[in-house]
Protein backbone atom coordinates (compact mmCIF):
# COMPACT_ATOMS: atom_id res chain seq x y z
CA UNK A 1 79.84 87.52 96.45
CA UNK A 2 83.76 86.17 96.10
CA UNK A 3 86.41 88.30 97.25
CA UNK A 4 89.95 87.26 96.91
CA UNK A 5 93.17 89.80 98.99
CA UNK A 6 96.27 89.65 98.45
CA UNK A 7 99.08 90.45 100.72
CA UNK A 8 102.75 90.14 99.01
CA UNK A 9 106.34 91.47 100.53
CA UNK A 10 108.34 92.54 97.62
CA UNK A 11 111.84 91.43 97.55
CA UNK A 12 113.98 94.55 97.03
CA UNK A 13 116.83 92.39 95.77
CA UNK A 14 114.80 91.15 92.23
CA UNK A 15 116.34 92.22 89.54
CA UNK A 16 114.33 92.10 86.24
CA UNK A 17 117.12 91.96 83.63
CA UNK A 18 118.70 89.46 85.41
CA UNK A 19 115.05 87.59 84.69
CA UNK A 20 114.89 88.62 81.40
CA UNK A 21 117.73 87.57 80.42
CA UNK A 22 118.52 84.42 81.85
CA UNK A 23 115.10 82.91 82.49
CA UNK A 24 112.56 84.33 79.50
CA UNK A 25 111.49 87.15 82.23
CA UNK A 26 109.99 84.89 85.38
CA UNK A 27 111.76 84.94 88.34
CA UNK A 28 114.10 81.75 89.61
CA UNK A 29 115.05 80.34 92.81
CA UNK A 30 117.93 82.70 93.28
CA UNK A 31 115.84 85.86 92.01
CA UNK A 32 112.55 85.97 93.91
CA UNK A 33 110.56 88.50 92.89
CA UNK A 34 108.34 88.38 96.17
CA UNK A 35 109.88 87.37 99.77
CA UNK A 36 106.56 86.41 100.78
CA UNK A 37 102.97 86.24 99.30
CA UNK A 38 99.99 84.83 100.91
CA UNK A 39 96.36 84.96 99.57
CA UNK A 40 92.63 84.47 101.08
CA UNK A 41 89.08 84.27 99.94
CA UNK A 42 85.95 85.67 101.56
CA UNK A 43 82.80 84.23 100.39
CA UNK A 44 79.86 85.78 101.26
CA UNK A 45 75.86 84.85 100.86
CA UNK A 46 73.64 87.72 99.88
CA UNK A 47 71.34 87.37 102.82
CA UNK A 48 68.56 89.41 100.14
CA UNK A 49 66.56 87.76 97.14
């Protein structure tokens, strides 16, 4: 079994018009749309066959 968590700090500053309009909707380096995102995987071995 594969588990994958994410933990992601919004930026309350994004502005997704701003994105939309000027950059086809992704964010750019002066309109982050997360301050900080990390992720990690957990794999696990069923220990039953």
């Amino acid at each position: 079994m594969k588990v994958q968590v994410n933990f992601k700090i919004i930026n309350s500053e994004y502005n997704q018009k701003y994105a939309n309009e000027f950059h086809a909707g992704k964010e750019s380096e002066s309109n982050w749309k997360y301050k900080w995102a990390v992720a990690y995987e957990i794999k696990r071995q069923n220990q039953f066959q």
